[in-house]
C-alpha atoms as a PDB file:
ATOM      1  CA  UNK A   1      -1.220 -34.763  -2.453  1.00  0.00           C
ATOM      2  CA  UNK A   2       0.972 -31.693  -3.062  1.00  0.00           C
ATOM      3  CA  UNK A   3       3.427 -33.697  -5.387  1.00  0.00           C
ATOM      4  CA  UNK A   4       1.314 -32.175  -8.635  1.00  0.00           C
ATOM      5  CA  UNK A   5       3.754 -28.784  -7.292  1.00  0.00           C
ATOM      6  CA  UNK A   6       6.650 -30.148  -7.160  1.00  0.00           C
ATOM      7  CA  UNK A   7       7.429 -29.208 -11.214  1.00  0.00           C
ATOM      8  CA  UNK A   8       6.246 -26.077 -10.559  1.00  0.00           C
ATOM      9  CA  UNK A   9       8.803 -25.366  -7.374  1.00  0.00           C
ATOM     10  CA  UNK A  10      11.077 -22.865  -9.666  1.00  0.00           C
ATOM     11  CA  UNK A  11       8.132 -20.392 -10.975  1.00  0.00           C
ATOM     12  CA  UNK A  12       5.856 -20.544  -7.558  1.00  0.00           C
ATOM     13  CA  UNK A  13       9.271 -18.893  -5.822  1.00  0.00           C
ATOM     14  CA  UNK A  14      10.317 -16.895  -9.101  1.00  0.00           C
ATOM     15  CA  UNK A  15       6.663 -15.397  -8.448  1.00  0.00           C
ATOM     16  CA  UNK A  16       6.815 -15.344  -4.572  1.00  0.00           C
ATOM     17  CA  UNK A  17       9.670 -13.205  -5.129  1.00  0.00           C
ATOM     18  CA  UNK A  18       8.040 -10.829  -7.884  1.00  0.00           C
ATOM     19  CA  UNK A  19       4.869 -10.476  -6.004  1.00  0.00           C
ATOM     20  CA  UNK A  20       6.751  -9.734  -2.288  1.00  0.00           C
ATOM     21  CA  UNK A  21       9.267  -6.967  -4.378  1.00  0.00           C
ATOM     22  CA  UNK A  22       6.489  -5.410  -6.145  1.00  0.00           C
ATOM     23  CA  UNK A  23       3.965  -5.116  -2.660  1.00  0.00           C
ATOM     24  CA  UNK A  24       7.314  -4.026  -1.050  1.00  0.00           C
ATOM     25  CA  UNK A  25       7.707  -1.152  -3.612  1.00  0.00           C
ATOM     26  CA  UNK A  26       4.574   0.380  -2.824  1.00  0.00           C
ATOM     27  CA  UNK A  27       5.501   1.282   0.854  1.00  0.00           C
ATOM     28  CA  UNK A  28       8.512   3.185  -0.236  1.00  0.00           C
ATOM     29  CA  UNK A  29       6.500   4.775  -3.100  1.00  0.00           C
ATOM     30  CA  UNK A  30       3.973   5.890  -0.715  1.00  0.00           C
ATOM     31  CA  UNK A  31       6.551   7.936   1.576  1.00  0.00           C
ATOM     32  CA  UNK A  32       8.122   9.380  -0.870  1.00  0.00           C
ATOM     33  CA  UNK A  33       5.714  10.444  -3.766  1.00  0.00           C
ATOM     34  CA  UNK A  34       2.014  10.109  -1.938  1.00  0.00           C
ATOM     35  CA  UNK A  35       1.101   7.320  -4.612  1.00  0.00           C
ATOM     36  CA  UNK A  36      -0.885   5.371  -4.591  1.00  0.00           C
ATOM     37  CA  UNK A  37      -1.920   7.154  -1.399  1.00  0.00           C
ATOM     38  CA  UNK A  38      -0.781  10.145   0.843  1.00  0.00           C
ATOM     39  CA  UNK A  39       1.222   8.784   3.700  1.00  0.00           C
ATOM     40  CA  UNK A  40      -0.657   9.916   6.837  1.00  0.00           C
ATOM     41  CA  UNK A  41       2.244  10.989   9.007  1.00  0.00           C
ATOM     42  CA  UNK A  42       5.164  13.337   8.378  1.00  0.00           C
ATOM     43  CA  UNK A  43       8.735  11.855   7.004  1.00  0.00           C
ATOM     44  CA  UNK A  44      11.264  12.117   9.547  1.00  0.00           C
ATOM     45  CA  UNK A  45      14.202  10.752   8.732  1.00  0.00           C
ATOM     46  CA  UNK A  46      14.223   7.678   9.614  1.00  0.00           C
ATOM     47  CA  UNK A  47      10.906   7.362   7.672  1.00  0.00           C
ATOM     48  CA  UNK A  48      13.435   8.563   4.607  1.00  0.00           C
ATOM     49  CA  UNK A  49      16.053   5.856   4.661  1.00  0.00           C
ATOM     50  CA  UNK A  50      12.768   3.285   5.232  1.00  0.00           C
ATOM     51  CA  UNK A  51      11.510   4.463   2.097  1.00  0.00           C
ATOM     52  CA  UNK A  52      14.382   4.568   0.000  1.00  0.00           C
ATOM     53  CA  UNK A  53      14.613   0.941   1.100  1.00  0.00           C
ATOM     54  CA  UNK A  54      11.375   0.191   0.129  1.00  0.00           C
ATOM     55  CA  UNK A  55      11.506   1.654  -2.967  1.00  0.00           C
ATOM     56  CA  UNK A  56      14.868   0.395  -4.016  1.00  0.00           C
ATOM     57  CA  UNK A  57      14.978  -2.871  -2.459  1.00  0.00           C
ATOM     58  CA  UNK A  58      11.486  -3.471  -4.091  1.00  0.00           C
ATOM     59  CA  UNK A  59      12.522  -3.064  -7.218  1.00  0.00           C
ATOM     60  CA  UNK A  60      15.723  -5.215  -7.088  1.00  0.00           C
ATOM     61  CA  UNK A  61      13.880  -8.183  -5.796  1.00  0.00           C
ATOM     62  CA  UNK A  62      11.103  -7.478  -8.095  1.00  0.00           C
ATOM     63  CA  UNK A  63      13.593  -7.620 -11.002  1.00  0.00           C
ATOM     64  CA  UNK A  64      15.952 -10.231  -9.557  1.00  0.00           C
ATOM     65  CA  UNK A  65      19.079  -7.506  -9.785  1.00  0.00           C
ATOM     66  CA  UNK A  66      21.526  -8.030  -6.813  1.00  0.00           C
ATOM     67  CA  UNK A  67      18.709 -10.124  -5.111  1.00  0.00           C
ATOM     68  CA  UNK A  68      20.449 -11.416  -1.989  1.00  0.00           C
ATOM     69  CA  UNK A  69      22.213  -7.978  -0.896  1.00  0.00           C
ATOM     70  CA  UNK A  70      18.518  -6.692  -1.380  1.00  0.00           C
ATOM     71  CA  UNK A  71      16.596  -8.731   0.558  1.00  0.00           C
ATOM     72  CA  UNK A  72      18.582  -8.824   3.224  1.00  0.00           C
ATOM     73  CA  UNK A  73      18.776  -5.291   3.768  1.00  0.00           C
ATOM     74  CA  UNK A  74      14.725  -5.526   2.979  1.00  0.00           C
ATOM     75  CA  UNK A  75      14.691  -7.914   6.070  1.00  0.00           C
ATOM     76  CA  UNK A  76      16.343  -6.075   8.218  1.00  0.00           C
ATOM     77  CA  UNK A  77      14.392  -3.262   7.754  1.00  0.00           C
ATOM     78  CA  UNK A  78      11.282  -4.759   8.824  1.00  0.00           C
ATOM     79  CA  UNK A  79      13.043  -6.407  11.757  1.00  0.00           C
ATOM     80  CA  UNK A  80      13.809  -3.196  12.859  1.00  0.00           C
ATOM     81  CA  UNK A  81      10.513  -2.041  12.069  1.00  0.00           C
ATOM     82  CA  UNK A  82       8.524  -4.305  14.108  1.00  0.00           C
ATOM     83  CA  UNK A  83      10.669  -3.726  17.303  1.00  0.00           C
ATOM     84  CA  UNK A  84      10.702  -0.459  17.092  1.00  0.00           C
ATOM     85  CA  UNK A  85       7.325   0.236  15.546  1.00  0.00           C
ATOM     86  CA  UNK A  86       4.824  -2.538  16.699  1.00  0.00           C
ATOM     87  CA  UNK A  87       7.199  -4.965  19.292  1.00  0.00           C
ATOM     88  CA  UNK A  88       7.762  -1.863  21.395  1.00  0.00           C
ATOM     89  CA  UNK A  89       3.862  -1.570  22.088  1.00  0.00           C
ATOM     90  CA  UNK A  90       4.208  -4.741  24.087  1.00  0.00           C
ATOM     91  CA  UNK A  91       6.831  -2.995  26.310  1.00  0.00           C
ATOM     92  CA  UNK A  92       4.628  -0.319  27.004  1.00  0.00           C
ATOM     93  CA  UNK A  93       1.802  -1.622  27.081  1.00  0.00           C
ATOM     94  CA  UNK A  94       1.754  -5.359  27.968  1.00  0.00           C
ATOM     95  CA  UNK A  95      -0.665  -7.212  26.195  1.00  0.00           C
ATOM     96  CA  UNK A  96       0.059  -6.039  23.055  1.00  0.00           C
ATOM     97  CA  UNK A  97       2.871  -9.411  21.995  1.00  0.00           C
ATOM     98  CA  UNK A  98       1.368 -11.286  19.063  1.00  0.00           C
ATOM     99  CA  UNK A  99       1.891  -9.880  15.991  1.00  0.00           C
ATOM    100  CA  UNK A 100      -1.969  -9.914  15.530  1.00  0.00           C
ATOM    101  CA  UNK A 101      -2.929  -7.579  18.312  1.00  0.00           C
ATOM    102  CA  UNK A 102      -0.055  -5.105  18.337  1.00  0.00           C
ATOM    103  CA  UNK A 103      -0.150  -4.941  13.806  1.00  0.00           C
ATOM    104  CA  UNK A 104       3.057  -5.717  13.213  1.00  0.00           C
ATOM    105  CA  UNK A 105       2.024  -9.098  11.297  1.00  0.00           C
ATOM    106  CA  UNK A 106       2.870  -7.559   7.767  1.00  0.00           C
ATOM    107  CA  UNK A 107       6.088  -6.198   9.146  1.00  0.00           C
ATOM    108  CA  UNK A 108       6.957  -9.749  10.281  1.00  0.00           C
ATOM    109  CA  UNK A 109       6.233 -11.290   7.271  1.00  0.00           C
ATOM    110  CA  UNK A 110       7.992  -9.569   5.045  1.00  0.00           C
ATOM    111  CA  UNK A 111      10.562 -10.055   7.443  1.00  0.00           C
ATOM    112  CA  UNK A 112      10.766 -13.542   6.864  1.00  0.00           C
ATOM    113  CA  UNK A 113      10.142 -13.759   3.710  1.00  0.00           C
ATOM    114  CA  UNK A 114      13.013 -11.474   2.288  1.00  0.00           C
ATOM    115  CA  UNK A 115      15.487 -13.440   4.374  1.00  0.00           C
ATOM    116  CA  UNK A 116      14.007 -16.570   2.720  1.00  0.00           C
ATOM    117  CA  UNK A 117      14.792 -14.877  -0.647  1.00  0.00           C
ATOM    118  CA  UNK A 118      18.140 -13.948   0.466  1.00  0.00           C
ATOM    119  CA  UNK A 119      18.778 -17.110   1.504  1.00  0.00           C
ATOM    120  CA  UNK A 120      17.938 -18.794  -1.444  1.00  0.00           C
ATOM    121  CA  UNK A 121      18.904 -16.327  -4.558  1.00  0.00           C
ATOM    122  CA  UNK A 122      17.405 -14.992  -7.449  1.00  0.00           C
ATOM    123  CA  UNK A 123      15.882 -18.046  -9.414  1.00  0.00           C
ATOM    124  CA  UNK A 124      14.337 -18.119 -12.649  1.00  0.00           C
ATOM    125  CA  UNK A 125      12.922 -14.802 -14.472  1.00  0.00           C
ATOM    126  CA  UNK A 126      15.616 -12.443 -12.819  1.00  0.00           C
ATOM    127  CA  UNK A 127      18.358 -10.569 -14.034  1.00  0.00           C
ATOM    128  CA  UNK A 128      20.440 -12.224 -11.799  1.00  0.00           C
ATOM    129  CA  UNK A 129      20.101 -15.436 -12.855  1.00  0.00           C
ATOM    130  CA  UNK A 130      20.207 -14.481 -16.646  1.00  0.00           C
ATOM    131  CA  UNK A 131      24.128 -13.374 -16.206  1.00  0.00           C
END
C-alpha cells in the first residue's frame, strides 16, 4: 500500500529534516531572545550552551550546512536532556519512567530523530549536498 511513497523517499526526509531543524531552532531562540515566547525560568549556564545548541544546530540542519556534525551534537543534547531533565524524575520519584508521564517525550524524539539525520546525511535541498 505504501509503495505510491517510495518516489517520494528523497523529499519526505529532505523535509523531515527541514521541519525537525526549524522546530529545533525555536527552543534555542526562546532562551536566548524571549521569542516567540519568554522562557519561564532563569538561564543558568547550562541553559546557555543548550541554547546556543538549539539555535545553531537548528539552523545547520535546517539548511543542510555541516548536517551530520550538527545533528549529532543536536542528539546528544537531548539525550542529556532527558536524563537529566525528565529521566531523573523517575529516580526520584518512581513512577515517573515512560516518556509520557515524566514529559520528556519531545526530548526523546528529537533525540532520535537527529541521530537518524546524522546517520544518514544531508540529502536533497541542503547546502551540503549542493557542494
Amino acid at each position: 500500500m505504501a509503495a505510491f511513497m517510495r518516489g517520494f523517499e528523497a523529499h519526505t526526509y529532505a523535509l523531515l529534516r527541514i521541519v525537525a531543524g526549524f522546530m529545533f531552532l525555536w527552543h534555542g531562540a526562546q532562551k536566548l531572545i524571549g521569542f516567540p515566547v519568554e522562557f519561564p525560568y532563569p538561564l543558568n549556564p547550562m541553559f546557555w550552551i543548550a541554547s546556543i545548541i538549539e539555535l545553531v544546530g537548528g539552523v545547520l540542519v535546517l539548511v543542510g550546512f555541516q548536517t551530520r556534525w550538527a545533528a549529532f551534537l543536536c542528539s546528544g543534547l537531548m539525550a542529556a536532556a532527558y536524563w537529566m531533565v525528565h529521566g531523573s524524575q523517575m529516580f526520584s520519584q518512581g513512577i515517573k519512567f515512560f516518556p509520557l508521564v515524566n514529559e520528556g517525550e519531545l526530548a526523546a524524539l528529537y533525540c532520535f530523530v537527529f541521530l537518524f539525520i546524522s546517520a544518514r546525511g544531508p540529502g536533497i535541498w541542503s547546502v551540503d549536498g549542493e557542494r
